[in-house]
Protein backbone atom coordinates (compact mmCIF):
# COMPACT_ATOMS: atom_id res chain seq x y z
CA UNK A 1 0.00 0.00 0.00
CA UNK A 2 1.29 3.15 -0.71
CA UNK A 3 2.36 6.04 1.53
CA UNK A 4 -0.24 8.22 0.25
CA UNK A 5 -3.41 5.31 0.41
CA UNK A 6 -2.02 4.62 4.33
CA UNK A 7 -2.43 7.84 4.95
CA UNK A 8 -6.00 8.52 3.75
CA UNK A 9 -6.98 4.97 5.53
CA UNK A 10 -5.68 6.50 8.56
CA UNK A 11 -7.33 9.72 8.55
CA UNK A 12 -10.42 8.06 7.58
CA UNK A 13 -9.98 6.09 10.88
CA UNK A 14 -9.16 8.81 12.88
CA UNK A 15 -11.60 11.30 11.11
CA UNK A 16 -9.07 14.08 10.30
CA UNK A 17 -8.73 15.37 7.11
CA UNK A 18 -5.07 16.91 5.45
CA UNK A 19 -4.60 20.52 5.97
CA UNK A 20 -3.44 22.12 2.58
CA UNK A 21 0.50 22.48 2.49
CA UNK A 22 1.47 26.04 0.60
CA UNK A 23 4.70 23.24 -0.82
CA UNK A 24 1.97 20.25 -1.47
CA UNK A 25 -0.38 19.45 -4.03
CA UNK A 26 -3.30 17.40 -3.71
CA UNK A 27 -2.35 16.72 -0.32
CA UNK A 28 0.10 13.61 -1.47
CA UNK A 29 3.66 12.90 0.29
CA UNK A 30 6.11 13.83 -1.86
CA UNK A 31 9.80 12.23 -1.70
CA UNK A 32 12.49 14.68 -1.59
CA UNK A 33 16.19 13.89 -1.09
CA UNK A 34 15.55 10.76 0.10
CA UNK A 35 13.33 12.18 2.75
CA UNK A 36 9.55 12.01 2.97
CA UNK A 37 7.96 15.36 3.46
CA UNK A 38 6.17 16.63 6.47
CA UNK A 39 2.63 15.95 5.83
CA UNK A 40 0.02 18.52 8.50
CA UNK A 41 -2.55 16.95 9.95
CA UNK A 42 -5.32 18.02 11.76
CA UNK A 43 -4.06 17.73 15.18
CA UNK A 44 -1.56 14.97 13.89
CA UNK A 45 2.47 15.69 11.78
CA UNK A 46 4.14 13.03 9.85
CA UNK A 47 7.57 13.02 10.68
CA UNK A 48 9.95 13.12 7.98
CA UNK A 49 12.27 9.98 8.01
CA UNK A 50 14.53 8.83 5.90
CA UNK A 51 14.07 5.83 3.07
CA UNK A 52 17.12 4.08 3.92
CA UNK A 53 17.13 4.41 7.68
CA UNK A 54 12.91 3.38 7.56
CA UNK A 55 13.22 0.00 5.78
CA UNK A 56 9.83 -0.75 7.24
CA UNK A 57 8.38 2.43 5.26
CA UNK A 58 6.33 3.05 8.76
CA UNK A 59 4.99 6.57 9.15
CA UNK A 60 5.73 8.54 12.39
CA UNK A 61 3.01 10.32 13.45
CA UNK A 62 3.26 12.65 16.52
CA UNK A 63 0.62 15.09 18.03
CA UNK A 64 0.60 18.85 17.78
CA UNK A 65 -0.14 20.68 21.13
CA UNK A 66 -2.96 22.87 19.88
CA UNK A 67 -3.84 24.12 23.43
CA UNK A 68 -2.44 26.28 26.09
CA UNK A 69 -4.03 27.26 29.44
CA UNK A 70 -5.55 30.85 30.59
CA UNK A 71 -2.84 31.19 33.00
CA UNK A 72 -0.18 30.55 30.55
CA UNK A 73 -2.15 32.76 27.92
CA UNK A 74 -1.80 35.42 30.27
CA UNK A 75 2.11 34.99 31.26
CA UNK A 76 2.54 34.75 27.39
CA UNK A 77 0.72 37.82 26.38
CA UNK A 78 2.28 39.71 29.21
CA UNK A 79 5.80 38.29 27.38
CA UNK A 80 4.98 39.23 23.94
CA UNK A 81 2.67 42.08 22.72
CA UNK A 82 2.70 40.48 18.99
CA UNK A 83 0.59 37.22 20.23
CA UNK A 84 -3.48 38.02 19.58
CA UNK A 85 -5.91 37.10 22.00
CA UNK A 86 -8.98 36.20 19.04
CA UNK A 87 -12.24 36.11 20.72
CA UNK A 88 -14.49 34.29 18.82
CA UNK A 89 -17.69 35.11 20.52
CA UNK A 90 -20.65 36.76 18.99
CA UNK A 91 -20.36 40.92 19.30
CA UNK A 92 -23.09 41.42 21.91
CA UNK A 93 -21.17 38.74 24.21
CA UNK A 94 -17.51 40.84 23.51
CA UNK A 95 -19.49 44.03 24.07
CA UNK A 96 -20.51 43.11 27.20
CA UNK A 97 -16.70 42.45 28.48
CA UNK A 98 -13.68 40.53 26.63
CA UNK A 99 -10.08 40.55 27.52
CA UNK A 100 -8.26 44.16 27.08
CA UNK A 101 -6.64 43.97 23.61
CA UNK A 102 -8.16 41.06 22.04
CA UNK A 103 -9.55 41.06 18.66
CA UNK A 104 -12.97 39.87 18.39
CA UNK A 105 -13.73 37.95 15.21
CA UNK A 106 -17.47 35.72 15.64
CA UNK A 107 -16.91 32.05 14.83
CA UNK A 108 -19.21 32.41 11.94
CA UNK A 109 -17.00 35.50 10.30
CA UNK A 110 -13.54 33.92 11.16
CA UNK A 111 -12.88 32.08 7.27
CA UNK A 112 -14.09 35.52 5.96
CA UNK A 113 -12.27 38.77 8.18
CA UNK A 114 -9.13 36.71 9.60
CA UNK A 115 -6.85 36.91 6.76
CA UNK A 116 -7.86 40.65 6.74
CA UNK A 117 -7.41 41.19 10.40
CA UNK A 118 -4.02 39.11 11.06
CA UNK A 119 -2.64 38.58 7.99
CA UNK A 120 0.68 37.14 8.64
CA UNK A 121 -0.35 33.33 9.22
CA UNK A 122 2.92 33.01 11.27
CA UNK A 123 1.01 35.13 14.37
CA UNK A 124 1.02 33.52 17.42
CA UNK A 125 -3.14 33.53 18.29
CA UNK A 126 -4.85 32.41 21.64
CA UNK A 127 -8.55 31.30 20.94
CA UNK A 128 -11.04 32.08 23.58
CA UNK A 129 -14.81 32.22 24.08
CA UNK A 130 -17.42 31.61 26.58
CA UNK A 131 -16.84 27.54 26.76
CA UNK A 132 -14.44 25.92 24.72
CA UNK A 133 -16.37 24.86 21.63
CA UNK A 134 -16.43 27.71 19.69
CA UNK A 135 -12.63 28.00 20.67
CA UNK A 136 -11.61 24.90 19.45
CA UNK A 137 -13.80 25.03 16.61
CA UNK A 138 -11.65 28.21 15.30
CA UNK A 139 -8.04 26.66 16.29
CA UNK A 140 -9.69 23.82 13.98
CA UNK A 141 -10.76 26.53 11.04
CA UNK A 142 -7.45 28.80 11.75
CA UNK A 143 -4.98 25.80 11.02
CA UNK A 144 -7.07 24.77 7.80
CA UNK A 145 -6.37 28.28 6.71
CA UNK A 146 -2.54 27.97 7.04
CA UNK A 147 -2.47 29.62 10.92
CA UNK A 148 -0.13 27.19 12.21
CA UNK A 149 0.69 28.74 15.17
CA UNK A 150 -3.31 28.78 16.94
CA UNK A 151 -3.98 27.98 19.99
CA UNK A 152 -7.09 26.87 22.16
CA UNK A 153 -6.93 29.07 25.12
CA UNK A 154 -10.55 28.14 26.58
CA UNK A 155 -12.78 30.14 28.17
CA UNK A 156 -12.81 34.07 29.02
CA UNK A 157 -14.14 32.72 32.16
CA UNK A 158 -10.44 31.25 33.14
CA UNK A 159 -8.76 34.88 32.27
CA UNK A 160 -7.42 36.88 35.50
CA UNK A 161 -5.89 39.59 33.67
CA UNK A 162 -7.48 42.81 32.99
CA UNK A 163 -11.06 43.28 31.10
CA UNK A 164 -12.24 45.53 28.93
């Protein structure tokens, strides 16, 4: 079976689907050097190993940490003033109090504004809202869109730092 049918059986299985690679077409692995690319998945990265040091052609997949804490959201932000705190609730729910500074971009705008509101996808962004659906929901939408660096940060309820 080839490297490219494993992996489809094995996102089918796990119910992820391939995040589009700026370098990759049609989602496929593509040798190079010897050296099988990096492949993004949802949640998931292939490892790149080499062909002669693999002989069993098995595919390493690791996890991604996709998110971080309140309290380490907070130490962060207070670190670096180029990480966005994206709230994804609906206006009327920022308007009525959301973390001072963050950007507030509704779950159901987020494909549309985002690339217009932080356009470099290399931003460091901490999701929040009032649970942690709609959170996770945009880290899921963010890193579809090439945002690699997107974070779950859970609920505004969790934040101690100031509130605007």
């Amino acid at each position: 079976m080839s490297t490219h049918n494993i992996i489809r059986s094995t996102l089918r299985k796990l119910k992820h689907t391939v995040i589009p690679d700026k370098h990759a077409s049609d989602h496929h692995v593509h040798k190079h050097h010897d050296f099988e690319r990096v492949v993004d998945l949802e949640g998931l990265a292939a490892i790149p190993v080499s062909s002669s040091s693999n002989q069993d052609n098995t595919l390493h997949i690791t996890t991604r940490k996709t998110e971080i804490s309140m309290a380490d959201a907070h130490e962060q932000t207070k670190q670096n003033s180029a990480i966005v705190m994206l709230d994804v609730r609906y206006r009327h729910e920022y308007k009525n109090g959301h973390i001072k500074g963050a950007v507030n971009i509704p779950i159901d705008e987020l494909e549309d504004t985002v690339v217009d509101l932080i356009p470099d996808k290399k931003t460091t962004i901490y999701c929040y809202s009032q649970g942690i659906n709609r959170a996770s929901h945009a880290v899921q939408k963010l890193r579809h869109l090439g945002y690699r660096n997107a974070y779950n940060a859970g609920s505004i309820e969790d934040w101690e730092g100031e509130m605007e």
